[in-house]
N, C-alpha and C. Protein backbone atom coordinates (compact mmCIF):
# COMPACT_ATOMS: atom_id res chain seq x y z
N UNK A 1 -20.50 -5.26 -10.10
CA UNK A 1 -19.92 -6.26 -10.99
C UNK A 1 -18.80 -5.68 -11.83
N UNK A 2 -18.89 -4.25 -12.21
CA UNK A 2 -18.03 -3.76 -13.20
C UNK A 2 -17.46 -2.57 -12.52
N UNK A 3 -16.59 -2.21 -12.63
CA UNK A 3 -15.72 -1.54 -12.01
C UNK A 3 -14.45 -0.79 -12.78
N UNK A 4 -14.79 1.05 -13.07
CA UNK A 4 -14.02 1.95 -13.75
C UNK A 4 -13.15 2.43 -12.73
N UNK A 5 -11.91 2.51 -12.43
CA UNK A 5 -10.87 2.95 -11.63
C UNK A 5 -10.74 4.18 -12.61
N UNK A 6 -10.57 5.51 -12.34
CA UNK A 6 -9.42 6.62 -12.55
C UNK A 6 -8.33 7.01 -12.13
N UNK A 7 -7.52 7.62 -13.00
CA UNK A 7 -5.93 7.79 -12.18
C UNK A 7 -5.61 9.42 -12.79
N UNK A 8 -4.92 9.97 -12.65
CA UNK A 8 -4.19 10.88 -13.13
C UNK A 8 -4.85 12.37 -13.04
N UNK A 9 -5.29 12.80 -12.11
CA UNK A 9 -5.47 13.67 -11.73
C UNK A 9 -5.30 14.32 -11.18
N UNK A 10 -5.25 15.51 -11.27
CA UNK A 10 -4.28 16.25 -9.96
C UNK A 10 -4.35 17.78 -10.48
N UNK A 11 -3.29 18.51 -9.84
CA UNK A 11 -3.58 20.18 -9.97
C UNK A 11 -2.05 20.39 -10.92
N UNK A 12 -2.51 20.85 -11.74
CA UNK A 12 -1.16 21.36 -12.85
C UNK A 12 -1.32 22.92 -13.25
N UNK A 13 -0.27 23.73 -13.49
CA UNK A 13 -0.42 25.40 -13.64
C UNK A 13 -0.98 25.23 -15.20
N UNK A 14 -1.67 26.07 -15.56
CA UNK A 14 -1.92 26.59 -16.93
C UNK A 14 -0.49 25.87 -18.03
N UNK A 15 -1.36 25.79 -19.26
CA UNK A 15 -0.55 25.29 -20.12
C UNK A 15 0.11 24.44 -20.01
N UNK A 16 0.25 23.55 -19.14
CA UNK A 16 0.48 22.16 -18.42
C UNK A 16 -0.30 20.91 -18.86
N UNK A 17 0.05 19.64 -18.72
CA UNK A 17 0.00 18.56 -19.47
C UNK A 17 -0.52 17.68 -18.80
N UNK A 18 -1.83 16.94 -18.50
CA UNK A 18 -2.04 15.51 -17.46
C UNK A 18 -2.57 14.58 -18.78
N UNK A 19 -2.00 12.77 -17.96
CA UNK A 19 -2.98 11.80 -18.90
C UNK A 19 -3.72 11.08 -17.77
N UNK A 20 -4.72 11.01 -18.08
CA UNK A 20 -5.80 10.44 -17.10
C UNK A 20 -6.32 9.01 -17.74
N UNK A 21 -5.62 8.19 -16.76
CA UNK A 21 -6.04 6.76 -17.27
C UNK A 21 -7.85 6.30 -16.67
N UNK A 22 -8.43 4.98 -17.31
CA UNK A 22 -9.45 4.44 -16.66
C UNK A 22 -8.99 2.77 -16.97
N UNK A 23 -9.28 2.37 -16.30
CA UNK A 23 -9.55 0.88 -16.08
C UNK A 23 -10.55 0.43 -15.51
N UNK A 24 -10.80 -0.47 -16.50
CA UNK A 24 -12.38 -1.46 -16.64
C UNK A 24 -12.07 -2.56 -15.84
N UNK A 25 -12.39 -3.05 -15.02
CA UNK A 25 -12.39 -4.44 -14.03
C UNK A 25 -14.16 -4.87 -14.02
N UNK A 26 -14.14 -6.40 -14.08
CA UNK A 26 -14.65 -7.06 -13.49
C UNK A 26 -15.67 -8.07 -14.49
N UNK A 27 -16.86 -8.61 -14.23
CA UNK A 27 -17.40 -9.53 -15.33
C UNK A 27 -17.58 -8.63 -16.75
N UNK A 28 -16.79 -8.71 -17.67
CA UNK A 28 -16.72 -8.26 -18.71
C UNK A 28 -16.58 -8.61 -20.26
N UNK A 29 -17.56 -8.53 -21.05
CA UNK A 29 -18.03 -9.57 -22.29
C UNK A 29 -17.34 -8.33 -23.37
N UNK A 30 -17.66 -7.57 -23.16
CA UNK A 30 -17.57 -6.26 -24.10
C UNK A 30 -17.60 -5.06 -23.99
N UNK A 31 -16.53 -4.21 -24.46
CA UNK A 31 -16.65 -2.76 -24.13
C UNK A 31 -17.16 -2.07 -25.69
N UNK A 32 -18.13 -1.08 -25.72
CA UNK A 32 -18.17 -0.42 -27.05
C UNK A 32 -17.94 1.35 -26.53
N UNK A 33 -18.87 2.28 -26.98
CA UNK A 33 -18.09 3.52 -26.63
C UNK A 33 -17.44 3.09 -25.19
N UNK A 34 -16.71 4.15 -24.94
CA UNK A 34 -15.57 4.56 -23.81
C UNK A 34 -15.57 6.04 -23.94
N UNK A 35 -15.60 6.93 -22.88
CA UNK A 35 -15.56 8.47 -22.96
C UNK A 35 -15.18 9.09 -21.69
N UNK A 36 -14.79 10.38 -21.67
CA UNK A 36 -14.33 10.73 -20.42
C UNK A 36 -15.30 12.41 -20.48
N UNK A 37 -15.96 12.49 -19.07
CA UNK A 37 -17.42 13.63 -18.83
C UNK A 37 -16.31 14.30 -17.57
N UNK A 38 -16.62 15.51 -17.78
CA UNK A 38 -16.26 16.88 -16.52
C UNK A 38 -17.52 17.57 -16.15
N UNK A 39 -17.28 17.45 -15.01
CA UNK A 39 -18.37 18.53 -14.20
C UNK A 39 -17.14 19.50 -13.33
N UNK A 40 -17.78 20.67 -13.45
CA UNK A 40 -17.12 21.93 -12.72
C UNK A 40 -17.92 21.98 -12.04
N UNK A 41 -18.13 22.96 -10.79
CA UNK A 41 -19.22 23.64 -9.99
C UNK A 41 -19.94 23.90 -9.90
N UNK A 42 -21.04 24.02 -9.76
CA UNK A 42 -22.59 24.50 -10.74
C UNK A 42 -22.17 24.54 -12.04
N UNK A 43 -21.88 23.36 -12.66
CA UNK A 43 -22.37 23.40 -14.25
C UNK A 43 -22.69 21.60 -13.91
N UNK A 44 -23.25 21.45 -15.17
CA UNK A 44 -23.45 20.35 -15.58
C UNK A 44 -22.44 19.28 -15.84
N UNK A 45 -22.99 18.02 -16.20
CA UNK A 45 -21.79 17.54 -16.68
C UNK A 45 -21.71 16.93 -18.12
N UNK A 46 -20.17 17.46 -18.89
CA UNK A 46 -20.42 17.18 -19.86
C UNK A 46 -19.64 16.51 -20.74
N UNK A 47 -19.98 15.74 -21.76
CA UNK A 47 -19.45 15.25 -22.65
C UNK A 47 -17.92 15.53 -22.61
N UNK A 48 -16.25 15.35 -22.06
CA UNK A 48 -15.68 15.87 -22.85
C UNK A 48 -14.44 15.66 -24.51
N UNK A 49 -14.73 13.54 -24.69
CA UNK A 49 -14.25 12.63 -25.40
C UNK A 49 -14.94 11.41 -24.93
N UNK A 50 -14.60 10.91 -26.56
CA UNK A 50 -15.61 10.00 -26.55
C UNK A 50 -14.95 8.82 -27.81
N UNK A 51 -14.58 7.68 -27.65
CA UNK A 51 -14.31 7.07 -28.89
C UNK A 51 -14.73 5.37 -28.81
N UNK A 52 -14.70 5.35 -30.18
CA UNK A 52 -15.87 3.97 -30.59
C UNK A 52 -15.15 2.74 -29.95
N UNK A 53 -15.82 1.84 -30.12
CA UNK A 53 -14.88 0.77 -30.28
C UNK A 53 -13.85 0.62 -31.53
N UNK A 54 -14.28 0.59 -32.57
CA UNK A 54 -13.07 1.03 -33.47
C UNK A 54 -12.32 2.46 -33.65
N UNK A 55 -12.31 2.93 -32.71
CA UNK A 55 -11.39 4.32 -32.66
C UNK A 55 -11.92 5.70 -33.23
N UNK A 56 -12.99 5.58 -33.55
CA UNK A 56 -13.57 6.89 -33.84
C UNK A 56 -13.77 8.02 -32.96
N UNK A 57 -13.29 9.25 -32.59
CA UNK A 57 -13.23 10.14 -31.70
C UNK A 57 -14.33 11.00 -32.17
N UNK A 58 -14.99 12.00 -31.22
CA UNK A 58 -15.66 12.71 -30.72
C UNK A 58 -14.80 14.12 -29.72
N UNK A 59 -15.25 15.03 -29.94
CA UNK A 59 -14.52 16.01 -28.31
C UNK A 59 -15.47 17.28 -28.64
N UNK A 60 -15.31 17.50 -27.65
CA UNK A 60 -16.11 18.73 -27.10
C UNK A 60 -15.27 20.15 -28.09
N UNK A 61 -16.07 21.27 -28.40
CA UNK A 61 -15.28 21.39 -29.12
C UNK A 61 -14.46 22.64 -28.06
N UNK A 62 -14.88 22.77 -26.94
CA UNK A 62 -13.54 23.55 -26.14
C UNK A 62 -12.54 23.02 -25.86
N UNK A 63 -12.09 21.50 -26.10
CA UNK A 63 -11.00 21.15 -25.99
C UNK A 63 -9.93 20.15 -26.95
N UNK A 64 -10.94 20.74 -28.46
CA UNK A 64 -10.61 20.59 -29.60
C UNK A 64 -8.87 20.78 -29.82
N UNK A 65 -8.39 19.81 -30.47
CA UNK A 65 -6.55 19.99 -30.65
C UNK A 65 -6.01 20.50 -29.33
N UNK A 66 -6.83 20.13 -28.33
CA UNK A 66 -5.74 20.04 -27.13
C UNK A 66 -5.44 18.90 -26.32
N UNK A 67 -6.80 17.76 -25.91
CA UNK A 67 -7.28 17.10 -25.84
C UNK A 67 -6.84 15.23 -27.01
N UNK A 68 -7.22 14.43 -26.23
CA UNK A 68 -6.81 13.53 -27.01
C UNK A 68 -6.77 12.02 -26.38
N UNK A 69 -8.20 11.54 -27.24
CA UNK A 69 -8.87 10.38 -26.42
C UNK A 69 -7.91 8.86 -27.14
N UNK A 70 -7.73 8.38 -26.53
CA UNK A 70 -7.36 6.57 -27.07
C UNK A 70 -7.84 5.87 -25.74
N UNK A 71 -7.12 4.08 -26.34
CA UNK A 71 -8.01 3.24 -25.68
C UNK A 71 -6.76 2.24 -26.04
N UNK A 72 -6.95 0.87 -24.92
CA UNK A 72 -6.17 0.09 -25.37
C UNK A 72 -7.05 -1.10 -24.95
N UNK A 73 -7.74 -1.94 -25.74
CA UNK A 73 -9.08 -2.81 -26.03
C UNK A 73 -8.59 -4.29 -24.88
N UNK A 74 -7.21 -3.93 -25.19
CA UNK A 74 -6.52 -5.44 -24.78
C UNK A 74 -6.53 -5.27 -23.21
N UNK A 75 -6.46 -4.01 -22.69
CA UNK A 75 -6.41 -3.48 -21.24
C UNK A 75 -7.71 -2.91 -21.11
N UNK A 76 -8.67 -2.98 -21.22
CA UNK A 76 -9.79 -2.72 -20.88
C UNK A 76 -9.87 -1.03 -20.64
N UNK A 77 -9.00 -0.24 -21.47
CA UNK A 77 -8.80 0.91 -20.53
C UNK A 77 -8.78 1.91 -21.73
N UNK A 78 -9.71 3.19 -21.36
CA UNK A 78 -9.17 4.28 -21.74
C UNK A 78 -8.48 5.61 -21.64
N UNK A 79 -7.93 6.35 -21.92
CA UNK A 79 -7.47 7.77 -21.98
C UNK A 79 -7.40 9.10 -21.89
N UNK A 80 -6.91 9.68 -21.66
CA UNK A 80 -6.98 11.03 -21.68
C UNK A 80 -6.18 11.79 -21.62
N UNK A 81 -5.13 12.50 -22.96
CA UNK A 81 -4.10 13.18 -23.03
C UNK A 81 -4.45 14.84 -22.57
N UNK A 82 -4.44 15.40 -22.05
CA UNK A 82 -4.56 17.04 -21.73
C UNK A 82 -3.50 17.85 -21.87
N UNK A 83 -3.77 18.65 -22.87
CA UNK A 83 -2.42 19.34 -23.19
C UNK A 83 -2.72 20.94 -23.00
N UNK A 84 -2.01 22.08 -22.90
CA UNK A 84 -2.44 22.97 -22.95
C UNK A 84 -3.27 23.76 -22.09
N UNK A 85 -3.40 23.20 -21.00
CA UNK A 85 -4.70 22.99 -20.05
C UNK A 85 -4.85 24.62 -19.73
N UNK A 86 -6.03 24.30 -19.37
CA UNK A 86 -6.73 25.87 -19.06
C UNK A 86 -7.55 26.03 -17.87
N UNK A 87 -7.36 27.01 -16.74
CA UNK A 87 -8.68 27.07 -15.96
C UNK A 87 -9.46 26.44 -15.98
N UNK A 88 -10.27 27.57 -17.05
CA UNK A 88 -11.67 26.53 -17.67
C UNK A 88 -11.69 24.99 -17.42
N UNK A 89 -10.73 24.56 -17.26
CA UNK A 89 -10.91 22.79 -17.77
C UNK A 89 -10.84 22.15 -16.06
N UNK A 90 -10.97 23.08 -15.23
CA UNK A 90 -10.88 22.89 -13.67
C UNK A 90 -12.67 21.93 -13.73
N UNK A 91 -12.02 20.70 -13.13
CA UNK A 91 -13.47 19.65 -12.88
C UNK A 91 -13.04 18.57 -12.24
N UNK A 92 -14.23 17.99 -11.97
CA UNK A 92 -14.09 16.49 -11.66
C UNK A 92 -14.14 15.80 -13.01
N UNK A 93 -13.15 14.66 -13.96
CA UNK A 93 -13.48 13.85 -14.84
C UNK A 93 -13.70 13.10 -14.19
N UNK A 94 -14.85 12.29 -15.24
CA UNK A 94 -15.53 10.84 -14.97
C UNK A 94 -15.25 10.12 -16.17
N UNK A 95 -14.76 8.86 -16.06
CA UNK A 95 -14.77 7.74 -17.00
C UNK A 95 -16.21 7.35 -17.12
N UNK A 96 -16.48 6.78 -18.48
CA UNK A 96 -17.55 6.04 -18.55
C UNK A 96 -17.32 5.48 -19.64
N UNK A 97 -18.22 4.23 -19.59
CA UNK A 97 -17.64 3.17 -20.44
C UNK A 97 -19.40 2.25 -20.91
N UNK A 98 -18.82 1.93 -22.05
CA UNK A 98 -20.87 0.98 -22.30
C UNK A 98 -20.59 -0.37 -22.20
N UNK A 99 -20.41 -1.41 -21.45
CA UNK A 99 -19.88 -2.37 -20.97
C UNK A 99 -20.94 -3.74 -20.82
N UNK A 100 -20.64 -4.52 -21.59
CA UNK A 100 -21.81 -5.49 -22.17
C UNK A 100 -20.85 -7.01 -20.96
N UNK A 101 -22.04 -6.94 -19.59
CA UNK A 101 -21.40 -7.93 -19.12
C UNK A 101 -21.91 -9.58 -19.11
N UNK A 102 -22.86 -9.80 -20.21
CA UNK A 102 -23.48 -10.72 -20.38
C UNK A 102 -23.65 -11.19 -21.65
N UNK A 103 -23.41 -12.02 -22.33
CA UNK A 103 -23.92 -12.66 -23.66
C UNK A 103 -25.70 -12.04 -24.04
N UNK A 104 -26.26 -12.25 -22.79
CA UNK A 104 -27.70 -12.17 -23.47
C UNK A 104 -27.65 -10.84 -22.94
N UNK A 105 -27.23 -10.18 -22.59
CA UNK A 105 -27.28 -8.44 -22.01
C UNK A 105 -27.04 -7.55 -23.15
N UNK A 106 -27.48 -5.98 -23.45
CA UNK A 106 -26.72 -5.50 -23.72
C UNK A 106 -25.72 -4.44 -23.02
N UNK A 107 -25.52 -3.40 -23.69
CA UNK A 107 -24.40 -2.82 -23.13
C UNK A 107 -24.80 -1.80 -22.33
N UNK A 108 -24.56 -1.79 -21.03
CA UNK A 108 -24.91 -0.55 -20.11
C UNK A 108 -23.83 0.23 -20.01
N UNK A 109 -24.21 1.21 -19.59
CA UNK A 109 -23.41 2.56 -19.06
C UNK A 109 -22.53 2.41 -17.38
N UNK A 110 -21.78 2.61 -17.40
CA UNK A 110 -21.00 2.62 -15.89
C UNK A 110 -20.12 3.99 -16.33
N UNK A 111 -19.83 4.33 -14.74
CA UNK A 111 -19.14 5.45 -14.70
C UNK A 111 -18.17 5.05 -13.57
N UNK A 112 -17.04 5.86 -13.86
CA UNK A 112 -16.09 5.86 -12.53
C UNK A 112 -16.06 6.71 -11.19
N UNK A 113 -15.10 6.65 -10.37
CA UNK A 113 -15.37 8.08 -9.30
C UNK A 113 -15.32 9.27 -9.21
N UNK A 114 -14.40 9.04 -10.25
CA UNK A 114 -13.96 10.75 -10.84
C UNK A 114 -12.75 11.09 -10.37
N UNK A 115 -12.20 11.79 -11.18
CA UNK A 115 -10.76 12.09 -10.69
C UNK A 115 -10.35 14.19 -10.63
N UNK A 116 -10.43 14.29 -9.70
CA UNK A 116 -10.33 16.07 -9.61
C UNK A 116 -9.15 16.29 -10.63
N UNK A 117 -9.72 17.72 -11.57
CA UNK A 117 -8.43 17.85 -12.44
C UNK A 117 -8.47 19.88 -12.24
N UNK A 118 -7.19 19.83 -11.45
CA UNK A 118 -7.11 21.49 -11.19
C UNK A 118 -6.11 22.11 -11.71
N UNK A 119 -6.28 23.53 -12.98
CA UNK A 119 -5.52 23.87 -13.56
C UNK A 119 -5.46 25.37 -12.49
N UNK A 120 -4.19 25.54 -12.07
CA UNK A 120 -4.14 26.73 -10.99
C UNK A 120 -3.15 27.23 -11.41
N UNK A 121 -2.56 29.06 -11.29
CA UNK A 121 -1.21 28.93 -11.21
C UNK A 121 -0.97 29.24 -9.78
């Protein structure tokens, strides 16, 4: 029924710059958090931004002042500025979004496909 598209991913050298869009499609009443999760290789996956419905941010703190979550409420869609990028930050991102598609529902969790993000030189 609900449907997170990702975009903007790809392989950039160190200290290099990606924005990774998401878009929300489909029966949709309400979005509240919106956040974007990385999994690397044998690790887990984790948290790495996160912001409210009224704009309150969250970030991991390894990608503290590099990093940089928004949202645009009217486009169903959120963000992901990457600045500075590092190895380390080599993953799959996942959108996820808490997406209330029913009046009498509340808000569930959906995730997107993920978008590979490779910092190489």
């Amino acid at each position: 029924q609900v449907q997170l598209v990702e975009s903007g991913g790809g392989l950039v050298q160190p200290g290099g710059s990606l924005r990774l869009s998401c878009a929300a499609s489909g029966s949709i009443v309400s979005i509240n958090g919106m956040g974007w999760f990385r999994q690397a290789p044998g690790k887990q996956r984790e948290l790495v931004a996160a912001i409210s419905s009224g704009g309150s941010t969250n970030y991991a703190d390894s990608v503290k002042g590099r990093f940089t979550i928004s949202r645009d409420n009217a486009k169903n869609s959120v963000y992901l500025q990457m600045n500075s990028l590092k190895p380390e930050d080599t993953a799959v991102f996942y959108c996820n979004a808490e997406i209330k598609t029913g009046r009498g529902t509340p808000h569930y969790s959906y995730w997107g496909q993920g978008t590979q993000v490779t910092v190489s030189s």
